[in-house]
C-alpha atoms as a PDB file:
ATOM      1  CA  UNK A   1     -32.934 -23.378  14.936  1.00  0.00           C
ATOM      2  CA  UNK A   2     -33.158 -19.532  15.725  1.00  0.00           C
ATOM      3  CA  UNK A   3     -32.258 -17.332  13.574  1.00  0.00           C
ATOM      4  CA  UNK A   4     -28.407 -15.215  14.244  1.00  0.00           C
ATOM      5  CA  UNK A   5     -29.210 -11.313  15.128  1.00  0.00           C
ATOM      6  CA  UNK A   6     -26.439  -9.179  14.386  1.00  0.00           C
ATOM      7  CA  UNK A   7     -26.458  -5.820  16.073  1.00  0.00           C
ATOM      8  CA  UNK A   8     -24.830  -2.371  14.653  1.00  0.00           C
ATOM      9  CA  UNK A   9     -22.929  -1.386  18.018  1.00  0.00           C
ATOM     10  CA  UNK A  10     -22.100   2.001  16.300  1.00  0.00           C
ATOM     11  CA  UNK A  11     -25.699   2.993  15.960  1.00  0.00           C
ATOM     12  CA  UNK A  12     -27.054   4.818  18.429  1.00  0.00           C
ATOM     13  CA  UNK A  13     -30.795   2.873  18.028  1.00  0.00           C
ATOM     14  CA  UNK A  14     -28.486  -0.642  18.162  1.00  0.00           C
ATOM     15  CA  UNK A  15     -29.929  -1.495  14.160  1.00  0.00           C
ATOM     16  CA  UNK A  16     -30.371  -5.469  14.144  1.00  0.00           C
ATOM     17  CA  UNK A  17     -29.893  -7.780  11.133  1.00  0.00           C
ATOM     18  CA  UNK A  18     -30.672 -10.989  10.446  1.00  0.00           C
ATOM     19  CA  UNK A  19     -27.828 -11.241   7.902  1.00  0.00           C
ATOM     20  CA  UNK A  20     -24.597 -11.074   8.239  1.00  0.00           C
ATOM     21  CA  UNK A  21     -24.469  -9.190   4.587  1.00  0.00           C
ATOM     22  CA  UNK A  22     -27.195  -7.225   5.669  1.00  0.00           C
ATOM     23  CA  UNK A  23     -25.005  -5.839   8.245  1.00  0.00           C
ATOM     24  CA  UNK A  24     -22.173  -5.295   6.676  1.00  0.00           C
ATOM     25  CA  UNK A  25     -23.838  -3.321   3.619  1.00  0.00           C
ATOM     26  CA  UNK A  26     -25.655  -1.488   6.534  1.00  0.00           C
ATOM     27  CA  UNK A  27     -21.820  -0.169   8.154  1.00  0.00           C
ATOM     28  CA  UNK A  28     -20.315   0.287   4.477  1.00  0.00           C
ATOM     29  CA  UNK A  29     -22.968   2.924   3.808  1.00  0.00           C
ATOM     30  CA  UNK A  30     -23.386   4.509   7.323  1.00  0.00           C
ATOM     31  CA  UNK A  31     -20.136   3.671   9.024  1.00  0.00           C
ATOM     32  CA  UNK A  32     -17.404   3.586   5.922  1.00  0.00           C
ATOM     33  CA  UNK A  33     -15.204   6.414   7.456  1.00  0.00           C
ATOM     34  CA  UNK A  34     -15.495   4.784  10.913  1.00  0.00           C
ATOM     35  CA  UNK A  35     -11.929   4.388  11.975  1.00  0.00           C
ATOM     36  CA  UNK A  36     -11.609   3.926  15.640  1.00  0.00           C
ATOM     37  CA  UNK A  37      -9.718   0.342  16.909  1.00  0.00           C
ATOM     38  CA  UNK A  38     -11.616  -1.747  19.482  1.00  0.00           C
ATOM     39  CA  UNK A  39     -10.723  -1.624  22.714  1.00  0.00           C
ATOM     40  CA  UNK A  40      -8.655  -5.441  23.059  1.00  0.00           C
ATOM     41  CA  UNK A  41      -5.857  -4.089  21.238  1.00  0.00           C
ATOM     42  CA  UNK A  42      -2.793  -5.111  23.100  1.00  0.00           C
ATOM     43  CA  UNK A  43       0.558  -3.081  22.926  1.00  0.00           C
ATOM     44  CA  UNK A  44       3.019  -4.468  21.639  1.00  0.00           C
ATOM     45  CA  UNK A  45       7.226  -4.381  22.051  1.00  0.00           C
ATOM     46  CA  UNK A  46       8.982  -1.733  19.799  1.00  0.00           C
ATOM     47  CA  UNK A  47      11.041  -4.061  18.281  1.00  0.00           C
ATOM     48  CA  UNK A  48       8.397  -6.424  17.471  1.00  0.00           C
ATOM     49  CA  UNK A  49       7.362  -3.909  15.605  1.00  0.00           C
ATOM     50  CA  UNK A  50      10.304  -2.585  14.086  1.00  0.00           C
ATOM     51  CA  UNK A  51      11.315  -6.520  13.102  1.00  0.00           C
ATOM     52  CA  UNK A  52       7.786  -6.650  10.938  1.00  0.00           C
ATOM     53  CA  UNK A  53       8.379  -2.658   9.482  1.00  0.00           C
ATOM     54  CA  UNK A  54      11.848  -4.784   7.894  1.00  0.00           C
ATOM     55  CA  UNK A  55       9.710  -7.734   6.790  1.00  0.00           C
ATOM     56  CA  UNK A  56       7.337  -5.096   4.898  1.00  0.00           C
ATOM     57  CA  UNK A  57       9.983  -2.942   3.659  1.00  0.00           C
ATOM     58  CA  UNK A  58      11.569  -6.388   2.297  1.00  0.00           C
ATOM     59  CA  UNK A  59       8.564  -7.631   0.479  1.00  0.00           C
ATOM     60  CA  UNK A  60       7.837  -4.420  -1.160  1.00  0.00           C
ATOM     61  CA  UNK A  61      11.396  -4.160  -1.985  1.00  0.00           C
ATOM     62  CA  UNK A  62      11.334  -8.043  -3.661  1.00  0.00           C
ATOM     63  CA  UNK A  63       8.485  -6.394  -6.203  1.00  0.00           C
ATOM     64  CA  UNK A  64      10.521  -3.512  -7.942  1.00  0.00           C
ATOM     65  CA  UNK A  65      12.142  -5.149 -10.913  1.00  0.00           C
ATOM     66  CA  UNK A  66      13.959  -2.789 -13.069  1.00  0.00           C
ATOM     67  CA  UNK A  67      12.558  -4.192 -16.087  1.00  0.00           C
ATOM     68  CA  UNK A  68      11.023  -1.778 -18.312  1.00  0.00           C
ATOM     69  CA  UNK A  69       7.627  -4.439 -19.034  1.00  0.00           C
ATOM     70  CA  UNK A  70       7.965  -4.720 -14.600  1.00  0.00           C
ATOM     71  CA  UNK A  71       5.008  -1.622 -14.462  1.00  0.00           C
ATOM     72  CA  UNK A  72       2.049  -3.440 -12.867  1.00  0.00           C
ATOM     73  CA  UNK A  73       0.218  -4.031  -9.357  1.00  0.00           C
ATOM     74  CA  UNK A  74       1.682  -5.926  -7.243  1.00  0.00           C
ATOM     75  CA  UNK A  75      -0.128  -7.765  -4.250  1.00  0.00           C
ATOM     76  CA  UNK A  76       1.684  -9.830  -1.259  1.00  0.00           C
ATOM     77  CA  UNK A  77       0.306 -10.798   2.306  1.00  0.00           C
ATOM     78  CA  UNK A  78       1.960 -11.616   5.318  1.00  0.00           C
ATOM     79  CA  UNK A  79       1.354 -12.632   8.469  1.00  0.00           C
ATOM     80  CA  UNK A  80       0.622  -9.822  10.964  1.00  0.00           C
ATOM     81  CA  UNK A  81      -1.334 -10.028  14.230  1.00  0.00           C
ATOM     82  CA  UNK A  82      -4.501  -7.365  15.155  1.00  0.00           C
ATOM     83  CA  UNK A  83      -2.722  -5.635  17.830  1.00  0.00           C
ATOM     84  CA  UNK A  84       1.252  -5.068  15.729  1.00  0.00           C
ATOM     85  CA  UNK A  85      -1.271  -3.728  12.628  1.00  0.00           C
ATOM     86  CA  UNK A  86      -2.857  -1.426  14.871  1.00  0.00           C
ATOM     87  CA  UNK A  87       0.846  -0.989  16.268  1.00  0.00           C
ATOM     88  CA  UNK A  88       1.950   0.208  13.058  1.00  0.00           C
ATOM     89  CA  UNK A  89      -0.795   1.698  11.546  1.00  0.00           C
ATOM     90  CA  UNK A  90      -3.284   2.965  13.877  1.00  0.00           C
ATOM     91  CA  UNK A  91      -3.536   6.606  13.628  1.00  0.00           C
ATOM     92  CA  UNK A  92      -3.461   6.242   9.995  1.00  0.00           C
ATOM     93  CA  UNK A  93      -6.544   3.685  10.040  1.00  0.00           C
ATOM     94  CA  UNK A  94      -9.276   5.043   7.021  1.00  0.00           C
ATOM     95  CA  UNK A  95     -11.607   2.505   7.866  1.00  0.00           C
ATOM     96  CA  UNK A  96     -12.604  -0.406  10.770  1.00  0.00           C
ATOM     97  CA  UNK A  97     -15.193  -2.311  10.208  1.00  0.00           C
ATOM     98  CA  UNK A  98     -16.564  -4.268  13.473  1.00  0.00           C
ATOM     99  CA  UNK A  99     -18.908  -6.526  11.164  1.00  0.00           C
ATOM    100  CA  UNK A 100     -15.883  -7.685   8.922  1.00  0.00           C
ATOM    101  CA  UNK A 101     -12.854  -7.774  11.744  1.00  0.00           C
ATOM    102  CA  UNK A 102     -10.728  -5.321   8.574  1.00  0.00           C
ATOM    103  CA  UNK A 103      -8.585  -2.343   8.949  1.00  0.00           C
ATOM    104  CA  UNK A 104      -8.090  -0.506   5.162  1.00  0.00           C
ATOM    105  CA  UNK A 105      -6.066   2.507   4.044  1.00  0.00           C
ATOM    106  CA  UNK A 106      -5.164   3.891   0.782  1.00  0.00           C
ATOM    107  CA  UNK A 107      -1.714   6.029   1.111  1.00  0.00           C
ATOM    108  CA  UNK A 108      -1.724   8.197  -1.841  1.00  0.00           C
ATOM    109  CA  UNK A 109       0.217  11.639  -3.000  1.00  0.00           C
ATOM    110  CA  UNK A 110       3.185  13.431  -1.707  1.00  0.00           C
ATOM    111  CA  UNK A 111       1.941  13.483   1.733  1.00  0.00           C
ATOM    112  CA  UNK A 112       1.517   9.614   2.306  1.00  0.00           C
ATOM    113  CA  UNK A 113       5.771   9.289   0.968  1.00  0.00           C
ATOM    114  CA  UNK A 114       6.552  11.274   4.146  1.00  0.00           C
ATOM    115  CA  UNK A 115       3.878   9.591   6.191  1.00  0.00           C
ATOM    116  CA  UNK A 116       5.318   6.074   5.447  1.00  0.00           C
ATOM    117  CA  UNK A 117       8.576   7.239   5.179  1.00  0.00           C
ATOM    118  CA  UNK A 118       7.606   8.126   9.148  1.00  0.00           C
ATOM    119  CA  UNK A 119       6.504   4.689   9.476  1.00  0.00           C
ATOM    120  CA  UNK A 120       9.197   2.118   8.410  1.00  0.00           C
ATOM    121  CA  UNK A 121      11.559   4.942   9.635  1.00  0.00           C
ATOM    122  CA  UNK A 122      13.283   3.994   6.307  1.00  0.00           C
ATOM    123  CA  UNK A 123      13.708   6.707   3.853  1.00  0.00           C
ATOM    124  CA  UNK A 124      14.439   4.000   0.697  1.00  0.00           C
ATOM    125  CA  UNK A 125      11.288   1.824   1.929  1.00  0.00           C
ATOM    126  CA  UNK A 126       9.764   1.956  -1.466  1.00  0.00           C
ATOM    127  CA  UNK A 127      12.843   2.497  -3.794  1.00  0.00           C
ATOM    128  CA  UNK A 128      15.230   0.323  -5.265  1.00  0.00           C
ATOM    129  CA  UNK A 129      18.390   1.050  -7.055  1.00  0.00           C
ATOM    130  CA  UNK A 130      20.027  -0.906  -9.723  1.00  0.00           C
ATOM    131  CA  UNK A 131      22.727   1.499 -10.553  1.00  0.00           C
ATOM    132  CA  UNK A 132      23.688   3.078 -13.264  1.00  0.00           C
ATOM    133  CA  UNK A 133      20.564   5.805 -13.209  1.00  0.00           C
ATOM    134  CA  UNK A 134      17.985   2.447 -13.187  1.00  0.00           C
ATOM    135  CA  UNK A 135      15.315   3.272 -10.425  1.00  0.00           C
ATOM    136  CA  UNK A 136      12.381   1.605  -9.474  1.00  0.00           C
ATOM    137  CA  UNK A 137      10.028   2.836  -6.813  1.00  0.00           C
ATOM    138  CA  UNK A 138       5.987   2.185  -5.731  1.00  0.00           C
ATOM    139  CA  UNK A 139       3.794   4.421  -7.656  1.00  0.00           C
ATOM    140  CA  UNK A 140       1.884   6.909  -5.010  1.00  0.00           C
ATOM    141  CA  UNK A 141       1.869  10.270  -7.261  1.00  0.00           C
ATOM    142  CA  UNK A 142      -0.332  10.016 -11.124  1.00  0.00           C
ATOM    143  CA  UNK A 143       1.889  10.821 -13.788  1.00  0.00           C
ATOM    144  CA  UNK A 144      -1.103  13.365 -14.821  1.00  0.00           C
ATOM    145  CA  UNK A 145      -0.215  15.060 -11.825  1.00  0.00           C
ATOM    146  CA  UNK A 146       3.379  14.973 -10.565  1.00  0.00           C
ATOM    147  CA  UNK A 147       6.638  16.890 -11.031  1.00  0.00           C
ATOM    148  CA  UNK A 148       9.703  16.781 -11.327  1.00  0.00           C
ATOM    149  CA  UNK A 149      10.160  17.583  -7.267  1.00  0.00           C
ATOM    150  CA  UNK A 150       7.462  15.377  -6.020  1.00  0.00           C
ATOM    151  CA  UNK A 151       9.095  12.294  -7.562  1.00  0.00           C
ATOM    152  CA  UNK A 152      12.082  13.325  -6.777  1.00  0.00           C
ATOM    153  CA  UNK A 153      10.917  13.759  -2.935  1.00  0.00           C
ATOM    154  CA  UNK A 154       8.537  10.885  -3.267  1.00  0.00           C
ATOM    155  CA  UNK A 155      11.444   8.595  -4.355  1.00  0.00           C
ATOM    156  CA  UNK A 156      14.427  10.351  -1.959  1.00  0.00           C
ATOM    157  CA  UNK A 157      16.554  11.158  -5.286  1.00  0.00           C
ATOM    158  CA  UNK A 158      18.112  14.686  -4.280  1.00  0.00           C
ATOM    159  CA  UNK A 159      21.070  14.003  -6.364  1.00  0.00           C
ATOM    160  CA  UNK A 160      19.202  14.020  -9.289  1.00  0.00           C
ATOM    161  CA  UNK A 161      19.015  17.526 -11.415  1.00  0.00           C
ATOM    162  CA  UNK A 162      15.765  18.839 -12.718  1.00  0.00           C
ATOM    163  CA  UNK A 163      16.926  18.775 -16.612  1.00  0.00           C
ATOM    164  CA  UNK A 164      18.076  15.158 -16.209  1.00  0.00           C
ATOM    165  CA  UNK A 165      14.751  13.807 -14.996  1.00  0.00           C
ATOM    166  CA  UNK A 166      13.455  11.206 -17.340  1.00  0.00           C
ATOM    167  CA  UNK A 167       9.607   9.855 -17.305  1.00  0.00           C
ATOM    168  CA  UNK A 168       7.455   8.220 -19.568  1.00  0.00           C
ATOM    169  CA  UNK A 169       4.929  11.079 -20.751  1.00  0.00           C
ATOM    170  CA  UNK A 170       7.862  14.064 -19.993  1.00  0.00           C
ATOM    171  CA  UNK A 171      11.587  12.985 -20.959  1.00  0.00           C
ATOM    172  CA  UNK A 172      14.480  14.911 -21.953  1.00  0.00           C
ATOM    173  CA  UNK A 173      16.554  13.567 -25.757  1.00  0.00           C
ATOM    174  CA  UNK A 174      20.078  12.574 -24.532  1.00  0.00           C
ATOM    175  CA  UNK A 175      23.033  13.501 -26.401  1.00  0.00           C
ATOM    176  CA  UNK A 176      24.312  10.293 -25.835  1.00  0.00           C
ATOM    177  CA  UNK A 177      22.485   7.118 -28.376  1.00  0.00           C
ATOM    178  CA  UNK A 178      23.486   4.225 -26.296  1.00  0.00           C
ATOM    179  CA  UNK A 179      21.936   6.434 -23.202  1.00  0.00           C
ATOM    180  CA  UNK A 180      19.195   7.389 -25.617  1.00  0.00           C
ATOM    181  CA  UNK A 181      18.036   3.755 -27.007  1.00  0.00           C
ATOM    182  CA  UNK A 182      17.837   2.646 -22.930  1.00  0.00           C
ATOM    183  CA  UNK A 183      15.680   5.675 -22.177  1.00  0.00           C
ATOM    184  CA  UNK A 184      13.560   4.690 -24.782  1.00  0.00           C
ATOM    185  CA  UNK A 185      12.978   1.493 -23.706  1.00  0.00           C
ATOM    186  CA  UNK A 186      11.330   3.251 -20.319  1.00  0.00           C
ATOM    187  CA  UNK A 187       8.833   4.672 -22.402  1.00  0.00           C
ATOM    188  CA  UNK A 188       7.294   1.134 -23.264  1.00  0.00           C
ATOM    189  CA  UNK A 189       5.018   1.191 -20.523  1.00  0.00           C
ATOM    190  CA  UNK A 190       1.576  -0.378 -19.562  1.00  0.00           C
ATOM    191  CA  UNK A 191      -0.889   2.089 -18.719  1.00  0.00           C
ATOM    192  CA  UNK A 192      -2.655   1.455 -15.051  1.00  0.00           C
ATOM    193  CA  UNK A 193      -5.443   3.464 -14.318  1.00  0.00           C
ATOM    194  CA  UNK A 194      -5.339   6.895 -12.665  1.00  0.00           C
ATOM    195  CA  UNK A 195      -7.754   5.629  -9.348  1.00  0.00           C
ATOM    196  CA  UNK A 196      -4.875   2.684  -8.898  1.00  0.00           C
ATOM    197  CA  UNK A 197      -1.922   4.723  -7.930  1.00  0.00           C
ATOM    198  CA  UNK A 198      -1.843   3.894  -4.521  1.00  0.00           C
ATOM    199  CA  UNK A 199      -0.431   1.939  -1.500  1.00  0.00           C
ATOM    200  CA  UNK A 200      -3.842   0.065  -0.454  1.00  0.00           C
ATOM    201  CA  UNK A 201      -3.187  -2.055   2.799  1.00  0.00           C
ATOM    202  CA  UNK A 202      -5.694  -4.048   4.297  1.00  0.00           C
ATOM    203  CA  UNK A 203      -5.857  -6.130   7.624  1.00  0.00           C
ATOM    204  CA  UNK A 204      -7.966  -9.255   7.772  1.00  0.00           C
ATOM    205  CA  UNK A 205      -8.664 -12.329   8.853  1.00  0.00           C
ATOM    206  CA  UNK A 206      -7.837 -15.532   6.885  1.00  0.00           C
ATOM    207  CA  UNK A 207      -8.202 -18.968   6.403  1.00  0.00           C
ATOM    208  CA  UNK A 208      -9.952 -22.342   5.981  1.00  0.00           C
ATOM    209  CA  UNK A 209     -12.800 -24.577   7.425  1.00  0.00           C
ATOM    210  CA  UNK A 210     -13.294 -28.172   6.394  1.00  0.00           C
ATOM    211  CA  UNK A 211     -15.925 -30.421   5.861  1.00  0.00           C
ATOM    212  CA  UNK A 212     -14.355 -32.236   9.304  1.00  0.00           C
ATOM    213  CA  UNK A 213     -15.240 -28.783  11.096  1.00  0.00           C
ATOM    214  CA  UNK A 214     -11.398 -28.324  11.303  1.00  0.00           C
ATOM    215  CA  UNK A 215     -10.756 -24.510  10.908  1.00  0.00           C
ATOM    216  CA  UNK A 216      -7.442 -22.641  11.327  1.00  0.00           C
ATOM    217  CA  UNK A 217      -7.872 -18.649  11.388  1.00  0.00           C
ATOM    218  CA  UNK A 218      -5.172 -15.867  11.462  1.00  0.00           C
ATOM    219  CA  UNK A 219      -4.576 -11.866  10.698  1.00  0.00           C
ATOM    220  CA  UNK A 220      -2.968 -11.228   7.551  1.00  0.00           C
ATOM    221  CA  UNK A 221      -1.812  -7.864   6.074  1.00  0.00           C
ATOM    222  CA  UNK A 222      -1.771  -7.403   2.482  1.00  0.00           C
ATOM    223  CA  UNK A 223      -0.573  -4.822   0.094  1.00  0.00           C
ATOM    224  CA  UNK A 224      -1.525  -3.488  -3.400  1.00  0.00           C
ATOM    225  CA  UNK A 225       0.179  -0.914  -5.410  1.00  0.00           C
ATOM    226  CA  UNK A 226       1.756  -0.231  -8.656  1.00  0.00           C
ATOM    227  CA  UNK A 227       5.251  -0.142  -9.855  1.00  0.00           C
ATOM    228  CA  UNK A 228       7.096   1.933 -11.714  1.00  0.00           C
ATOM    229  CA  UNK A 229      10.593   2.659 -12.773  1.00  0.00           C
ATOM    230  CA  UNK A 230      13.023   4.955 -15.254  1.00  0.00           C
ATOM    231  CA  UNK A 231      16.590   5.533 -15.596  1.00  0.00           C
ATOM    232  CA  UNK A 232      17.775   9.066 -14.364  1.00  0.00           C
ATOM    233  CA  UNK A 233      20.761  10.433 -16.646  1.00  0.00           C
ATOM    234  CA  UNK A 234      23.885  11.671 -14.408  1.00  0.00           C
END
């Protein structure tokens, strides 16, 4: 039986492996910032498109619990072909890897709330509101190094004024003590690490091969990210 070659297409030489983990060390070292789609990527219909942005929005959504012990990563899949990720995502694509058929990107910061605010063309995509000042929202800005604006742009709260902002390492004493013992209770938070504060979404394919040689094989998104929430005084 002869032995599988696997060829680096990105290198100009055309490096060959003889390992399939061979190979894919190879293009995490020298191609990690490739980010370029292959060529078979199909267009697809606008509101294909804009029927999955609803399904994302609505998962992500389904995650922010307004529970003050509710701060933690989160991770979900769902179905998604190669060509609607591309669809979606493309131009935003950090990394393709040929060798391992993924897409990643890590949407971090300030920047990356407009970017997927662009995206989902939803302005509330990663916010939910339980009234009465409770707010929960996905984590993309370290509480090391936000303000009071960049949440407040971050989580599309304009109403909100800057000496009523309440958050876990910088909050304001109520005058009220029923207000004040629920503010409180925001403060009991888990601490996540600095690196995690992200939106990490990855496109890959899944699934399962038997010992009958029956396999079944489709794309799958999936999404990581931390939650977080506070109640806002009026």
């Amino acid at each position: 039986m002869e032995t599988p070659i696997f060829t680096c297409s990105l290198c100009e030489k055309k490096k060959t492996y003889k390992s399939h983990g061979g190979f894919q060390r190879h293009e995490t070292l020298k191609h990690y910032n490739y980010n370029i789609p292959p060529s078979h990527i199909l267009s697809v219909p606008e509101h294909e498109l804009s029927h999955l942005k609803k399904v994302m929005v609505r998962e992500v959504g389904k995650r922010l619990k307004n529970h003050h012990s509710a701060v933690e990563k989160q991770v979900f899949s769902i179905y998604c072909s190669e060509h609607a990720f591309v669809g979606i995502f493309g131009q935003y694509i950090e990394q393709y890897s040929p060798c391992g058929n993924f897409y990643r990107y890590r949407f971090k910061g300030i920047k990356s709330c407009n970017i997927l605010t662009e995206i989902f063309k939803d302005k509330q995509w990663g916010e939910r509101n339980y009234g009465q000042g409770q707010i929960s929202w996905v984590q993309l800005i370290s509480n090391s190094t936000n303000t009071i604006e960049d949440n407040q742009n971050c989580i599309n709260q304009n109403y909100i004024e800057h000496e009523n902002y309440i958050e876990q390492d910088n909050y304001i004493e109520p005058e009220n003590q029923n207000c004040k013992e629920l503010i409180q209770k925001n403060r009991k938070k888990k601490k996540v690490k600095e690196k995690q504060i992200e939106l990490f979404i990855e496109w890959k394919i899944k699934g399962f091969r038997d010992k009958a040689e029956h396999n079944c094989f489709a794309g799958d998104v999936s999404f990581r990210f931390i939650t977080d929430n506070a109640m806002f005084v009026e």
